[in-house]
Protein backbone atom coordinates (compact mmCIF):
# COMPACT_ATOMS: atom_id res chain seq x y z
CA UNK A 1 -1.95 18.27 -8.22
CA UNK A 2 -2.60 15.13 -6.21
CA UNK A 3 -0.26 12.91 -4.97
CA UNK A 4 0.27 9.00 -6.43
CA UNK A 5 -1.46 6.75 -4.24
CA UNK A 6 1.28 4.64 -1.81
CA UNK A 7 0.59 0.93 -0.60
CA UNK A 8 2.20 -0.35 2.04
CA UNK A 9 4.79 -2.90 0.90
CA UNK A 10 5.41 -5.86 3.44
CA UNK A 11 8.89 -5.54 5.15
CA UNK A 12 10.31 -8.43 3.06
CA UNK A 13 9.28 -6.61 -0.29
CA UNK A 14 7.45 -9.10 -1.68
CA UNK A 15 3.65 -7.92 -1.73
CA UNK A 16 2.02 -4.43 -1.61
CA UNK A 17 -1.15 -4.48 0.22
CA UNK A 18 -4.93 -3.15 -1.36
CA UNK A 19 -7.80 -3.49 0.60
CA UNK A 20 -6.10 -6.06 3.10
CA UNK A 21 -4.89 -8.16 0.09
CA UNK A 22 -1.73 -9.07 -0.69
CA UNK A 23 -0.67 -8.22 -4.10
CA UNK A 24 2.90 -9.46 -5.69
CA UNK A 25 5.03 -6.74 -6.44
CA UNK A 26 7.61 -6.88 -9.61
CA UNK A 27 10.87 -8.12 -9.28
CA UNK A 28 13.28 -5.98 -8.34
CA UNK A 29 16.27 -8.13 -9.57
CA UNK A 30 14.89 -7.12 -13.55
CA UNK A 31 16.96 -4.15 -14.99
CA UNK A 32 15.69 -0.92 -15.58
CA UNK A 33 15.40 -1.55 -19.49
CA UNK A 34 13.72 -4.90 -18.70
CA UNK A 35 11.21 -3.62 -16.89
CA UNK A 36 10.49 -0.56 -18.75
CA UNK A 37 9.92 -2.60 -21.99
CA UNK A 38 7.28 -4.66 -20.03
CA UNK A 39 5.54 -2.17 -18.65
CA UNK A 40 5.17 -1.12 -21.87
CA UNK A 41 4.10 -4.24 -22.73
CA UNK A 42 1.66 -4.70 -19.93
CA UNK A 43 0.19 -0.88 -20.34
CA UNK A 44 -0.36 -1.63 -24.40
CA UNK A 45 -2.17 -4.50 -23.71
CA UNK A 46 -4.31 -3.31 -21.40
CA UNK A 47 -5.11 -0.79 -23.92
CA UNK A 48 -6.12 -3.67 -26.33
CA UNK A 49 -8.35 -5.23 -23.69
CA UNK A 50 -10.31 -2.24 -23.26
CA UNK A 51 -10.85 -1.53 -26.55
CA UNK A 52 -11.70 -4.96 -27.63
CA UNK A 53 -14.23 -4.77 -24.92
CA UNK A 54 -15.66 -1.76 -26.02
CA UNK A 55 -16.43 -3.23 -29.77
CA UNK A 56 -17.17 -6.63 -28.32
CA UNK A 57 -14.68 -8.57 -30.02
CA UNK A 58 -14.24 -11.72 -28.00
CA UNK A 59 -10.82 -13.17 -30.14
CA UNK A 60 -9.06 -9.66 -29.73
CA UNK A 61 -9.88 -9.72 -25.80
CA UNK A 62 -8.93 -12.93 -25.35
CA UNK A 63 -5.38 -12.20 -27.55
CA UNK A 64 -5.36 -9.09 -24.92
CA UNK A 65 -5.58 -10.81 -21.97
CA UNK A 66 -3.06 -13.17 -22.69
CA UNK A 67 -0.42 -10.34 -23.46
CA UNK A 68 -1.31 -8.90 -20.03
CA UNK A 69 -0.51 -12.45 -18.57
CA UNK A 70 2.51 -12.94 -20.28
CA UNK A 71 3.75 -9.10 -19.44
CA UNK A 72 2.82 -9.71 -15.98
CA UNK A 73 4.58 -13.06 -15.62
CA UNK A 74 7.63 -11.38 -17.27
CA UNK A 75 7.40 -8.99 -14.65
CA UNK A 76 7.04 -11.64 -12.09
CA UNK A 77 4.07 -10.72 -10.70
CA UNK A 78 2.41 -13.84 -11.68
CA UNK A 79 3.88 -17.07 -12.67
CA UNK A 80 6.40 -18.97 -10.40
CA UNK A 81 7.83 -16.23 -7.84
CA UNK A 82 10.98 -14.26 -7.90
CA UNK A 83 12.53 -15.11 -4.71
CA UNK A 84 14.38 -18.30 -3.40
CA UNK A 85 13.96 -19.29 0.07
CA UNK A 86 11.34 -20.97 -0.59
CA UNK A 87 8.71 -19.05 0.92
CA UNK A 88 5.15 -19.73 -0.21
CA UNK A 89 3.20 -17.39 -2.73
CA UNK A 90 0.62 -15.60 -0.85
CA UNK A 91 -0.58 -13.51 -3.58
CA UNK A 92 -4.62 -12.21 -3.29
CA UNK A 93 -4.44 -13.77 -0.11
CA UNK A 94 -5.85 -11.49 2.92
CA UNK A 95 -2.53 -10.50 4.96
CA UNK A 96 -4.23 -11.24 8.09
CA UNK A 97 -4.34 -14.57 7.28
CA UNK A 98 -0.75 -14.87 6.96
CA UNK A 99 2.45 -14.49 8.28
CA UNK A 100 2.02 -10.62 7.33
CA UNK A 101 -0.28 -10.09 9.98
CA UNK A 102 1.24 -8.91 12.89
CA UNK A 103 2.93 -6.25 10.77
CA UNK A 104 -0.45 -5.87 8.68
CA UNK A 105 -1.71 -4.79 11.97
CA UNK A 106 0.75 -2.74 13.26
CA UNK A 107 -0.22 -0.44 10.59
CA UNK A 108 -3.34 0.51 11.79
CA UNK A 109 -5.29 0.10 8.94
CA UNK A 110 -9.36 -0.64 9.03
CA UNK A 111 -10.06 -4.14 7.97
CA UNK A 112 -12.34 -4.89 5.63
């Protein structure tokens, strides 16, 4: 069996990092039935995109990929951000372009 594949998650919690890029994570301040519901959400709507893509129907798509939106702002990993300080949102962003970068490179990961 192979293992789930682990991101790094900056030390703040905020972002997981792919490839160098930030990525918001959820927020963790949602309950457990919360979130489940909207991953459930999020994972039928995918569904719907992909299958509207496979019969080419450009309404149903478009209906899909606003149900992924929505799901994913619910989850807060788009839309305003979860936390309060006031910290910028550096989502997609490279982390070592940001303040992430010291500890992005203190991981030892390969840029690319």
């Amino acid at each position: 069996m192979t293992q789930p594949l682990r991101y790094p998650t900056t030390p703040d919690g905020r972002y997981f990092v792919v490839r160098g890029r930030l990525w918001r994570c959820s927020n963790p301040a949602l309950s457990a039935e919360a979130r489940d519901k909207l991953v459930h959400d999020l994972m039928s709507a995918r569904r719907a995109a992909r299958t509207a893509l496979a019969s080419e129907d450009t309404d149903a798509l478009a209906a899909a990929r606003r149900s992924v939106d929505k799901a994913k702002v619910g989850l807060g990993e788009r839309g305003p951000v979860w936390w309060t300080d006031g910290s910028p949102d550096l989502n997609r962003h490279m982390a070592r372009n940001t303040t992430y970068a010291d500890w992005f490179a203190s991981l030892g990961e390969a840029p690319e």
